[in-house]
Structure formats: structure tokens, C-alpha cells
C-alpha atoms as a PDB file:
ATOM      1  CA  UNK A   1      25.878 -36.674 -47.426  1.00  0.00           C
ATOM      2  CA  UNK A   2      22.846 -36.099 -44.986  1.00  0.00           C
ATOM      3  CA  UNK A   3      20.744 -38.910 -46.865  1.00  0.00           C
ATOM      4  CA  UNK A   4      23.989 -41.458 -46.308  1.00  0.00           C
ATOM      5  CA  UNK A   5      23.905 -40.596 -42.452  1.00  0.00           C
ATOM      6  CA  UNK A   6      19.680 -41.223 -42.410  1.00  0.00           C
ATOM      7  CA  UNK A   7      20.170 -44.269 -43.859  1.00  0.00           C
ATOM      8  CA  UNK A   8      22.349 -45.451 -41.706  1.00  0.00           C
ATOM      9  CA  UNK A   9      20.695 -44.545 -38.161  1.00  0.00           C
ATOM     10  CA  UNK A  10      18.754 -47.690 -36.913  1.00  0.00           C
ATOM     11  CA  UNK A  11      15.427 -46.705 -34.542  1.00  0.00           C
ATOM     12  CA  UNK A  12      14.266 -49.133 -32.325  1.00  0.00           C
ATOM     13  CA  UNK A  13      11.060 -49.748 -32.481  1.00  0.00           C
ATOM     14  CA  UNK A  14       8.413 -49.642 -29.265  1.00  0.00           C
ATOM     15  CA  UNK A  15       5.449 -51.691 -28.838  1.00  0.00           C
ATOM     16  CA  UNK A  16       3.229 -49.856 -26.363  1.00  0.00           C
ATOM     17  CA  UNK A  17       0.538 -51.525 -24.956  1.00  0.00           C
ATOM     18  CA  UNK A  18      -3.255 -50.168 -25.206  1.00  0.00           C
ATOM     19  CA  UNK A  19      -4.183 -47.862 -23.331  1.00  0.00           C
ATOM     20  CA  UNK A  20      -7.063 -48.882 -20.633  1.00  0.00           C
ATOM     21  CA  UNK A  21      -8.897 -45.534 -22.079  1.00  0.00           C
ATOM     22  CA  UNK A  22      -9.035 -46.851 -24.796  1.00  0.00           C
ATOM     23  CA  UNK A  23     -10.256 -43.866 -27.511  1.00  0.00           C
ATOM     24  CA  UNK A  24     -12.897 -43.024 -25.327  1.00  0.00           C
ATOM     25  CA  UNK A  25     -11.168 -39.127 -25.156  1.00  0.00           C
ATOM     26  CA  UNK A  26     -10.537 -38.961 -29.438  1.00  0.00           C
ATOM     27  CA  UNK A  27     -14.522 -39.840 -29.943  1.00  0.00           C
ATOM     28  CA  UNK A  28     -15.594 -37.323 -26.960  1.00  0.00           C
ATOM     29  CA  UNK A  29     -18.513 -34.915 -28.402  1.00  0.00           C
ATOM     30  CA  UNK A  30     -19.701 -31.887 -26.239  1.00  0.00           C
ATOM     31  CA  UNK A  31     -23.283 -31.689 -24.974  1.00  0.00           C
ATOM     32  CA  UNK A  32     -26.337 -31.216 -26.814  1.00  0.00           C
ATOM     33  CA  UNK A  33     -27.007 -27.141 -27.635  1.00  0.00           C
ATOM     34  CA  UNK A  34     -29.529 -27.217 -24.992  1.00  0.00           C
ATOM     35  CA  UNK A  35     -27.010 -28.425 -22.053  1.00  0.00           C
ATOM     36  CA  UNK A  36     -24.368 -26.641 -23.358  1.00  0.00           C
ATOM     37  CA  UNK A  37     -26.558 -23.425 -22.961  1.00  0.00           C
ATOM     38  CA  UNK A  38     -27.691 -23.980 -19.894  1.00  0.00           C
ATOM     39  CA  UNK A  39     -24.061 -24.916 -18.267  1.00  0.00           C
ATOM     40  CA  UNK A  40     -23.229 -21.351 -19.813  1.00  0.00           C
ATOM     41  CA  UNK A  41     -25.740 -19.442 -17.980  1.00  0.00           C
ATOM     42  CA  UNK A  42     -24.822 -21.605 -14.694  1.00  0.00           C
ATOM     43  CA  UNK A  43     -21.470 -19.879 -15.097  1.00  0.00           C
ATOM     44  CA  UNK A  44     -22.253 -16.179 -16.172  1.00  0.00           C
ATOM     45  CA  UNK A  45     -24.779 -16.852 -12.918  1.00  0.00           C
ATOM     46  CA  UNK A  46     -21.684 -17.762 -11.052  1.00  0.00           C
ATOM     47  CA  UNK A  47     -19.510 -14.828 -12.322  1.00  0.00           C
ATOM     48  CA  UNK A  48     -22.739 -12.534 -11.454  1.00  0.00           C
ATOM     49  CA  UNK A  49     -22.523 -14.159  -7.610  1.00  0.00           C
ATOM     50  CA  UNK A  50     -18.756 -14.076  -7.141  1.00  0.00           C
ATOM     51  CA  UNK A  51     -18.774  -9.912  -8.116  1.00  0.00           C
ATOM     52  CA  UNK A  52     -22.070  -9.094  -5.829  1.00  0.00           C
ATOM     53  CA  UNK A  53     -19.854 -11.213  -3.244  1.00  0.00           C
ATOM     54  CA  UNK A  54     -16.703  -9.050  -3.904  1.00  0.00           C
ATOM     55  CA  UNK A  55     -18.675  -5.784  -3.828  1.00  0.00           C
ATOM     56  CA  UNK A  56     -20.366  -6.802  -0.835  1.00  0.00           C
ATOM     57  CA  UNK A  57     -16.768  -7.369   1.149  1.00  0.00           C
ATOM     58  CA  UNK A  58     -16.071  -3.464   0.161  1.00  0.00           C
ATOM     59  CA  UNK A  59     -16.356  -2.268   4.050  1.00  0.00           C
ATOM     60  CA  UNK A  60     -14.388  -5.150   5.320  1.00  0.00           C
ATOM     61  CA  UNK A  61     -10.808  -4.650   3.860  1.00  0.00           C
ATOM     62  CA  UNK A  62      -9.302  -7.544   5.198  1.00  0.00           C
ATOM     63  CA  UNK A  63     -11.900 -10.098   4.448  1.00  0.00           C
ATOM     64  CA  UNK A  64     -12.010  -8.078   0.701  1.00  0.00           C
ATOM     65  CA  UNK A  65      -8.149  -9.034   0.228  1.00  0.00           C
ATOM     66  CA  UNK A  66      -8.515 -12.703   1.564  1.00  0.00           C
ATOM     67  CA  UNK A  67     -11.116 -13.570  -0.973  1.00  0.00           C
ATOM     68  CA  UNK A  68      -9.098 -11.370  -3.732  1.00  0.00           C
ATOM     69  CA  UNK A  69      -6.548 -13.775  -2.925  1.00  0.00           C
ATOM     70  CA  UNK A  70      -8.864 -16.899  -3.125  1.00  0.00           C
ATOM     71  CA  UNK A  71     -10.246 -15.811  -6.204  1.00  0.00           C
ATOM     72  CA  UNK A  72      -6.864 -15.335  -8.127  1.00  0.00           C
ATOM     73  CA  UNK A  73      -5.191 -18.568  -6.145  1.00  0.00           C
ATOM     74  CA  UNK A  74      -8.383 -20.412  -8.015  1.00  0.00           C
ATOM     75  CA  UNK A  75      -7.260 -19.060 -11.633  1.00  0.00           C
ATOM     76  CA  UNK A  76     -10.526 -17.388 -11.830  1.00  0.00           C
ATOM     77  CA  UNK A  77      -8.913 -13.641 -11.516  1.00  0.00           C
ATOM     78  CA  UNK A  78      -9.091 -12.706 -15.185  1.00  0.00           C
ATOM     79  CA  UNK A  79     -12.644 -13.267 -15.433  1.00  0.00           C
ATOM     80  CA  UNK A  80     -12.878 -10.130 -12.836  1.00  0.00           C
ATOM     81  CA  UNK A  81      -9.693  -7.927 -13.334  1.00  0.00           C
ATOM     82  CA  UNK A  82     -11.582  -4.517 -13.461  1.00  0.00           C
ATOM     83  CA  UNK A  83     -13.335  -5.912 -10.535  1.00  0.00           C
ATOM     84  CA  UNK A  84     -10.281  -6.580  -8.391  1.00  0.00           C
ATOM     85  CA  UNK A  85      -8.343  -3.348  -9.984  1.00  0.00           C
ATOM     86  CA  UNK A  86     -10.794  -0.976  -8.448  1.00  0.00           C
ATOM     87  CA  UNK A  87     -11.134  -3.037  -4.720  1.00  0.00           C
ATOM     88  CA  UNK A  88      -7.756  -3.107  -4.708  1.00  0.00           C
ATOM     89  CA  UNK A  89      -7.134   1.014  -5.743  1.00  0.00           C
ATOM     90  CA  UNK A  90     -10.017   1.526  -3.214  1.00  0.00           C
ATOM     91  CA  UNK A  91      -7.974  -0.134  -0.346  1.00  0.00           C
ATOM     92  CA  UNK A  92      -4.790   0.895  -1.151  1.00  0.00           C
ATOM     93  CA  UNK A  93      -6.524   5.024  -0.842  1.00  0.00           C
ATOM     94  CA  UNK A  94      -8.230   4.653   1.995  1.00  0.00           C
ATOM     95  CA  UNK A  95      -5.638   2.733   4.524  1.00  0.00           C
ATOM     96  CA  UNK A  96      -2.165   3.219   2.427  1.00  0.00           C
ATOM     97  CA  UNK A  97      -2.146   6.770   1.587  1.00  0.00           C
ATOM     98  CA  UNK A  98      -4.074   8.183   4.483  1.00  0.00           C
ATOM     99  CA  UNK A  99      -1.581   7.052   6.928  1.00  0.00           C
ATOM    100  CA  UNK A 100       0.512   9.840   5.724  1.00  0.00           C
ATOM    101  CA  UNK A 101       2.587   8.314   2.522  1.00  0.00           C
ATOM    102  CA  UNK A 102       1.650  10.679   0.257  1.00  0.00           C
ATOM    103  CA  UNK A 103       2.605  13.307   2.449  1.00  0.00           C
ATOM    104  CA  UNK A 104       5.859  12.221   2.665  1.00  0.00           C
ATOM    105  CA  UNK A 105       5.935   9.885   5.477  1.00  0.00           C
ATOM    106  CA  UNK A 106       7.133   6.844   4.192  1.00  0.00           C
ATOM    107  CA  UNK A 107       9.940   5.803   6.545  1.00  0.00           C
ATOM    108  CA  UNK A 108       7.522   6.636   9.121  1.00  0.00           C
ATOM    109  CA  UNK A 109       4.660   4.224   7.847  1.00  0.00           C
ATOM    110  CA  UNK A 110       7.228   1.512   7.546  1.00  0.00           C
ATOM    111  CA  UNK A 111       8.610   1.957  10.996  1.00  0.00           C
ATOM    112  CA  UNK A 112       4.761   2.468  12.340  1.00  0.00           C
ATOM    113  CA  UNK A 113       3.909  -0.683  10.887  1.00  0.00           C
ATOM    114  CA  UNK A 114       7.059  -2.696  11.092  1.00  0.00           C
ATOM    115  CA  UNK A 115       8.448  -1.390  14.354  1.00  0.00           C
ATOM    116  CA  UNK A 116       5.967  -3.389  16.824  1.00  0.00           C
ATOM    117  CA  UNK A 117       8.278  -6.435  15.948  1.00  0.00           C
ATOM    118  CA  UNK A 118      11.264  -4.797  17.028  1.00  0.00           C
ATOM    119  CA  UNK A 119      12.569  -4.845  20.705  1.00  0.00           C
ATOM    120  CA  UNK A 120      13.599  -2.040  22.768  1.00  0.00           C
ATOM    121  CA  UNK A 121      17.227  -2.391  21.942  1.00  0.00           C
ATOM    122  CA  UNK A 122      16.119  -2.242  18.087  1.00  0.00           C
ATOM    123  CA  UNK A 123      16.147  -6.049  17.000  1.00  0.00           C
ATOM    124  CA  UNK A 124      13.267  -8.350  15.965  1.00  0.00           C
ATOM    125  CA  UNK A 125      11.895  -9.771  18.772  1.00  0.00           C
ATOM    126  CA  UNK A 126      13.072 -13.566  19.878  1.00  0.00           C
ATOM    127  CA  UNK A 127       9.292 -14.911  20.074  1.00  0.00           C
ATOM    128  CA  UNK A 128       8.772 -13.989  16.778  1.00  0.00           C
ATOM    129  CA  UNK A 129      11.048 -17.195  15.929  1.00  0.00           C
ATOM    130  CA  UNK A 130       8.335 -19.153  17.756  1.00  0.00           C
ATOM    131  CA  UNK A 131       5.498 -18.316  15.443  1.00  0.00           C
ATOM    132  CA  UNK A 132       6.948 -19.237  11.611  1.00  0.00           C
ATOM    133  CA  UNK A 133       3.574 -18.704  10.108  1.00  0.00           C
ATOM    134  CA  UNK A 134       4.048 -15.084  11.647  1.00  0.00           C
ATOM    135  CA  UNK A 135       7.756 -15.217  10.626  1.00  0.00           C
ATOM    136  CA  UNK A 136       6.340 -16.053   6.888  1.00  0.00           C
ATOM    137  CA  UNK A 137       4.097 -13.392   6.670  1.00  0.00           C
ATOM    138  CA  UNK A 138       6.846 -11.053   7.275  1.00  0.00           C
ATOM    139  CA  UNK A 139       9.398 -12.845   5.477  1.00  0.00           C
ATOM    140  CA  UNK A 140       7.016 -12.181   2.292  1.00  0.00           C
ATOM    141  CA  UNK A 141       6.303  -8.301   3.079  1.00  0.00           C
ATOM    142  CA  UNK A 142      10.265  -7.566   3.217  1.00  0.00           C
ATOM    143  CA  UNK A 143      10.056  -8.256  -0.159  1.00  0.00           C
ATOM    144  CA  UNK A 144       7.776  -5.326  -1.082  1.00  0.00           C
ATOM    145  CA  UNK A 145      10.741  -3.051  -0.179  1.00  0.00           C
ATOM    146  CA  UNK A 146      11.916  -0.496  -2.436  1.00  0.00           C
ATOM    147  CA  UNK A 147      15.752   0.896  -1.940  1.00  0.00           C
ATOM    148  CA  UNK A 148      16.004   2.582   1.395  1.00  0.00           C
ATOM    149  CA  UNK A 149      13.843   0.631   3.712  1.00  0.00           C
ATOM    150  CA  UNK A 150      16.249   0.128   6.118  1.00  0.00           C
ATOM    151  CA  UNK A 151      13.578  -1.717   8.451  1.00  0.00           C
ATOM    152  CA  UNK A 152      12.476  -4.271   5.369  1.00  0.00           C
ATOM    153  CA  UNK A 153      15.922  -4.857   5.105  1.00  0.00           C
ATOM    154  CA  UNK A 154      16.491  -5.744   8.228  1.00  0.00           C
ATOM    155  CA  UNK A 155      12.906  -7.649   8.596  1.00  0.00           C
ATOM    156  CA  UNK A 156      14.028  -9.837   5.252  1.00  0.00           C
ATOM    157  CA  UNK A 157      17.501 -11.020   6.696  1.00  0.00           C
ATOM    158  CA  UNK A 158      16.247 -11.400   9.892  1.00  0.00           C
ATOM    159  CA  UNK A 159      13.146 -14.112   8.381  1.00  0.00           C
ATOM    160  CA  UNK A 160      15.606 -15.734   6.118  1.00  0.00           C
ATOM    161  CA  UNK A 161      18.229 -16.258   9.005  1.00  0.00           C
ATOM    162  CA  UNK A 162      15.743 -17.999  11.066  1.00  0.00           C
ATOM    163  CA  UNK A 163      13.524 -19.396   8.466  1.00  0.00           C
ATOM    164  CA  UNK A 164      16.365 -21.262   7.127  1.00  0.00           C
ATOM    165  CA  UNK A 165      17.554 -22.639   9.862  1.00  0.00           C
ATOM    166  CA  UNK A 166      13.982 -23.753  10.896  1.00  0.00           C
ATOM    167  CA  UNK A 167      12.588 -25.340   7.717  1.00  0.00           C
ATOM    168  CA  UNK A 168      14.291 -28.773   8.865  1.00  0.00           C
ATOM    169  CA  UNK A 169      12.163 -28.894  11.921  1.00  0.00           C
ATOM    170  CA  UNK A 170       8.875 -28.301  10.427  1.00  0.00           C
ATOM    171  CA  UNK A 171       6.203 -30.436   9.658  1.00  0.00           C
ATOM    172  CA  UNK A 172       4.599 -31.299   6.129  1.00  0.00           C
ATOM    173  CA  UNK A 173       2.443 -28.573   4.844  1.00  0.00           C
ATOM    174  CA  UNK A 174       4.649 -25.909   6.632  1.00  0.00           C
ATOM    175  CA  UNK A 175       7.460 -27.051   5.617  1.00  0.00           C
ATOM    176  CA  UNK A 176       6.596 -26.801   2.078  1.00  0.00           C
ATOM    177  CA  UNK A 177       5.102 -23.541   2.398  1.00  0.00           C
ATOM    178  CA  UNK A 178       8.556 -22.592   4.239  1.00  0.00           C
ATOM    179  CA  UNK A 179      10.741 -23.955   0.963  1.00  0.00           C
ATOM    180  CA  UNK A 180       8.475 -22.365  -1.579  1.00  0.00           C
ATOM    181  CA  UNK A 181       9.037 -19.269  -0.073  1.00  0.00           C
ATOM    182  CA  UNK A 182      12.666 -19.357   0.768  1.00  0.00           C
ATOM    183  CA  UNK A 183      13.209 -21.015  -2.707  1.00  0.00           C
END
């Protein structure tokens, strides 16, 4: 039965016209052993630079996180995973738990760090709605809440509220940043 169906399906068939490459990518052959080499040290050279440069952001947490964040927006992040493991563990010690979470003070961290955008009736403050790159930022920390963060509750519908209803006014690149985020 299946070989009487085959025979009677008709394919059209599609004449495609050359491609302007022409085989130039099926006949492609790497480098001579001598390039090859030295375009591999170039890059173990590079990997060499890029950890020195890591190590020497160690005393500057923010600008340490920034190029964390350039490195693994690049797609180079696996290369240095141990690297970026132990920058990140040391930052997290030093400004995360010494603030008094691992004593216990959690809700008081989040309201210590949170709390500045609130009013003094308890809301987010209107002129954060002015500044949506600010907005953003916060938007994307509500999200590291964990159940019972009232205030990152309150921060995340509060950002999507206005970010929403913003998103139509903004221009090209922050509009896109907006809609990735919201979406």
C-alpha cells in the first residue's frame, strides 16, 4: 500500500540559480601549520590578557561586574568560568552578606536597598517614571525576589505598570530594550 501512495505523489521540481559564492566555502582549507599556530597563541595571549584584566578589576566591584557582564554578553564566558565563579563569590561576601543577610536581616537589606525609591507615604516615587533606563534596572532586580519580598513585589508591578504603558513612546534602541524585557 505505502509503495502505491509514493508512486503516485508528483514533486515539483526547482531550478535554483547559482549561487554568486560559487563553491568558494566547500573548497575552503585552513591555514598553513605555521599560521594556524601562531593565531593560537594570539588567542591563549588574549585569554592570558582578559584574566590579568579581570583580576586587576578585583577592588573595584562595580567596574568587576560590568566587564563580567561584557565578557559573558560577548560569548566568551566559558573560556573563564572559574575565573568569574570566584569574582563573583568574592563580591557577593564582601558587600551581600556583610550588610547583615546572613545574620538574618534580609527584609531589612531589601528595604535598605529598595526603600530610597519609595516616597514618604510608602509608594515608588513619580520621577522614577521619568527615568525608564532607571525604571529598567529595577524592573530586572524585582525579578531576583524570592517568596516574601513584599518590597520586590511591589517594585516589579510597579515597573511593569509603567513600563508598559511607556514602551509606545520610546525611541528605537530603548524601546527594544523595553520589549525584550517586558516580553
Amino acid at each position: 500500500m505505502s509503495s502505491h501512495l509514493s508512486a503516485d505523489v508528483k514533486r515539483a521540481v526547482v531550478s535554483y540559480r547559482p549561487s554568486i559564492w560559487g563553491n568558494s566555502f566547500l573548497d575552503y582549507t585552513p591555514d598553513d601549520k605555521i599560521t594556524l599556530a601562531y593565531n593560537r597563541q594570539q588567542i591563549e595571549d588574549l585569554k592570558v590578557e582578559l584574566r590579568r584584566e579581570l583580576m586587576a578589576a578585583a577592588g573595584k566591584p562595580s567596574r568587576q561586574l560590568n566587564f563580567i557582564d561584557s565578557v559573558e554578553r560577548l560569548g566568551l564566558a566559558y573560556n573563564f568560568e572559574k575565573e568569574i565563579e570566584e569574582a563573583l563569590g568574592h563580591v557577593y561576601d564582601k558587600y551581600y552578606h556583610h550588610i547583615g543577610y546572613k545574620h538574618g536581616y534580609k527584609q531589612y537589606f531589601m528595604w535598605y536597598i529598595f526603600g530610597k525609591f519609595k516616597d514618604e507615604n510608602g509608594s515608588f516615587k513619580e520621577c522614577l517614571i521619568n527615568d525608564v533606563e532607571g525604571m529598567l534596572e529595577l524592573y530586572e532586580a524585582a525579578h531576583t525576589k524570592v517568596h516574601g519580598e513584599g518590597i520586590l513585589d511591589e517594585a516589579l508591578a510597579f515597573t511593569t505598570t509603567h513600563l508598559n504603558s511607556l514602551v509606545e513612546y520610546l525611541e528605537y534602541p530603548l524601546a527594544v530594550k523595553v520589549n525584550k524585557a517586558l516580553y
